[in-house]
C-alpha atoms as a PDB file:
ATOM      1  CA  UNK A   1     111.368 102.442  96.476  1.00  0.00           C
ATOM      2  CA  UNK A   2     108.719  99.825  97.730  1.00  0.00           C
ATOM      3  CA  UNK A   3     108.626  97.990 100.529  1.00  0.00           C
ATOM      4  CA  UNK A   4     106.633  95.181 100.860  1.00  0.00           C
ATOM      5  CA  UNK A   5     105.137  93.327 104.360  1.00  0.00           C
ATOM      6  CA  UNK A   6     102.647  90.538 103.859  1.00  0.00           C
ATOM      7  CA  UNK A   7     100.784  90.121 107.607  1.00  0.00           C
ATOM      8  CA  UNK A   8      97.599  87.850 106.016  1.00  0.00           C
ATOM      9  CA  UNK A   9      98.436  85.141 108.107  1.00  0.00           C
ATOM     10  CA  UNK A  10      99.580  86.814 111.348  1.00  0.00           C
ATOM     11  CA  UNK A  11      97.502  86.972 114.613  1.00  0.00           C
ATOM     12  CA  UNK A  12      96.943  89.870 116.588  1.00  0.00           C
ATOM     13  CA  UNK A  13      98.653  91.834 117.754  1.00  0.00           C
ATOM     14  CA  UNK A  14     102.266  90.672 115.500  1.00  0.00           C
ATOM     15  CA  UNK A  15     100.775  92.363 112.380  1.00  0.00           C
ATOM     16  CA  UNK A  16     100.883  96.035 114.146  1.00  0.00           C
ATOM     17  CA  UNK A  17     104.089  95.486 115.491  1.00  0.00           C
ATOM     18  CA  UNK A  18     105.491  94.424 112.272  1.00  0.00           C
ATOM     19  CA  UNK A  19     104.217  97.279 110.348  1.00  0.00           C
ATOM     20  CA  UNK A  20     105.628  99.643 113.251  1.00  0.00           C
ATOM     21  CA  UNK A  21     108.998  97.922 112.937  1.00  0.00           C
ATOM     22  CA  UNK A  22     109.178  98.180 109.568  1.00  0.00           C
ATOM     23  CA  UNK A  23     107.945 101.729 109.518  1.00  0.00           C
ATOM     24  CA  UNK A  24     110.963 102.610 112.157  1.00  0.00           C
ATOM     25  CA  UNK A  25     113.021 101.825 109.678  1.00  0.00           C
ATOM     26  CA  UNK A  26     111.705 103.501 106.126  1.00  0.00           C
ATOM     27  CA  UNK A  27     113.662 105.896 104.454  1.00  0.00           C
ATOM     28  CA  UNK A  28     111.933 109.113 103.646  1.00  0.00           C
ATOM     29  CA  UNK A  29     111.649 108.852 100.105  1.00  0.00           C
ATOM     30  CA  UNK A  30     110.124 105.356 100.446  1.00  0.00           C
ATOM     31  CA  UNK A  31     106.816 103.491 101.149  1.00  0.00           C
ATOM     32  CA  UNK A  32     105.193 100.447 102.733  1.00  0.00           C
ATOM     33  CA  UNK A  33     102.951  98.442 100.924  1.00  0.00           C
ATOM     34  CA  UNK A  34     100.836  95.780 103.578  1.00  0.00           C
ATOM     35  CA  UNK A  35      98.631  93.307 102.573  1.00  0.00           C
ATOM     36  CA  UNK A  36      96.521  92.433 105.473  1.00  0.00           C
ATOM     37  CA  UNK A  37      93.014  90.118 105.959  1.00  0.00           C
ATOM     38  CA  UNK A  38      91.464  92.635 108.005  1.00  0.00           C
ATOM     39  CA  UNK A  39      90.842  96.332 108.140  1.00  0.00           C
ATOM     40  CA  UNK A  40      94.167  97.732 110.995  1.00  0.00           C
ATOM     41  CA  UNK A  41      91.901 100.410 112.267  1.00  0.00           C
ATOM     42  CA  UNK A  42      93.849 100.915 115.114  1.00  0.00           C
ATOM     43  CA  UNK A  43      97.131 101.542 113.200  1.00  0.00           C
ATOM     44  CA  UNK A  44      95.341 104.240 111.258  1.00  0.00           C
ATOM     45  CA  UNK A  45      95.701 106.964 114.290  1.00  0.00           C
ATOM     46  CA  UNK A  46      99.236 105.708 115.045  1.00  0.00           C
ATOM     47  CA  UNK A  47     100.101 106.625 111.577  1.00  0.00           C
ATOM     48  CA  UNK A  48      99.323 110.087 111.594  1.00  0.00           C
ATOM     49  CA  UNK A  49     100.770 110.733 114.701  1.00  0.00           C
ATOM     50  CA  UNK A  50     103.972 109.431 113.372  1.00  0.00           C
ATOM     51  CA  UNK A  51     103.678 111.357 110.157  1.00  0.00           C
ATOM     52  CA  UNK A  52     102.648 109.355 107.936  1.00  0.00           C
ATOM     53  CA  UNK A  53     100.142 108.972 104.925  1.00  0.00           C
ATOM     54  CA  UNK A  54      98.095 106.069 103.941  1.00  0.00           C
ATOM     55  CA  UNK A  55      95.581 105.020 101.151  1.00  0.00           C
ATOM     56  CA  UNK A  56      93.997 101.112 101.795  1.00  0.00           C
ATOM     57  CA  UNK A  57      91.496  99.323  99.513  1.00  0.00           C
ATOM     58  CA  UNK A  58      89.990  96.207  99.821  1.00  0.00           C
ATOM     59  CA  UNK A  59      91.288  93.909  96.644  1.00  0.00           C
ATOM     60  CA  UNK A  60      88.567  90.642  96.656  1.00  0.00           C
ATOM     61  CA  UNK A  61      89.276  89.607 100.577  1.00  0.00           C
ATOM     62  CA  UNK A  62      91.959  91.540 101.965  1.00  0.00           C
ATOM     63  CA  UNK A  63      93.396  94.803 102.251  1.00  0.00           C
ATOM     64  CA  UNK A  64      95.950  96.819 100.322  1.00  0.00           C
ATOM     65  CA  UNK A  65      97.391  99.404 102.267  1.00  0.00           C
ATOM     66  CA  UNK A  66      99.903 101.930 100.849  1.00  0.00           C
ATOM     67  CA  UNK A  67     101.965 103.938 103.642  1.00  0.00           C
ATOM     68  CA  UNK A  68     104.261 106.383 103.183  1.00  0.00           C
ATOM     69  CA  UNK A  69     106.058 109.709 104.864  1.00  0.00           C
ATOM     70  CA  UNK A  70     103.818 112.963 105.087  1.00  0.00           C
ATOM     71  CA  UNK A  71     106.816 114.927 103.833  1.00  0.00           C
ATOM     72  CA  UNK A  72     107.570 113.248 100.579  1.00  0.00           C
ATOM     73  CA  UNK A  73     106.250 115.505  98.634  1.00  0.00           C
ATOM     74  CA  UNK A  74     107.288 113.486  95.338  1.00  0.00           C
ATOM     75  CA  UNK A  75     105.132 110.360  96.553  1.00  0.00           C
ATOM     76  CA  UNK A  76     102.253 109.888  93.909  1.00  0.00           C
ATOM     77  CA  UNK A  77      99.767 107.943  94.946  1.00  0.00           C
ATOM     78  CA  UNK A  78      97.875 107.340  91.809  1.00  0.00           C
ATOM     79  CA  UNK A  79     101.060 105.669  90.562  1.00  0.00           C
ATOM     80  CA  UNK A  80     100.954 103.502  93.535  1.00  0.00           C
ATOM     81  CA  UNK A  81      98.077 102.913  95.161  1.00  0.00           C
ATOM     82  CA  UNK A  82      96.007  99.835  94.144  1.00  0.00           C
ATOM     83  CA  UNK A  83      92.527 101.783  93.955  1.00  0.00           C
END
């Protein structure tokens, strides 16, 4: 099931700890789906530390970014994933 965070109009560094908070809390078989107005580089190496996967695309001025656990196995991106 999809979870959804919109952090477009957050400023540093709230967006990051939102998408942390709400990653502490996803089940296994779901994912996180963040629309942000600039690239989270740093949140990229966080992510696979804790496990996670992620696929982000730029849609006109912001980005999509699709997050979800390295073990769901049944998690299909091209279903998914914006681009």
């Amino acid at each position: 099931m999809e979870r959804y965070l919109d952090v477009r109009d957050r400023q540093p560094p709230e967006p990051l700890e939102l998408i942390l908070a709400e990653l502490d809390e996803l089940p296994a078989q779901d994912w996180l789906r963040v629309r942000h107005r600039r690239d989270p580089v740093p949140l990229y190496n966080i992510l696979r530390e804790m496990g996670f996967k992620w696929h982000s695309c730029w849609v006109a001025d912001e980005i999509e970014i699709v997050i979800w656990h390295e073990a769901n196995r049944n998690f299909d991106r091209e279903k998914v994933a914006p681009c």
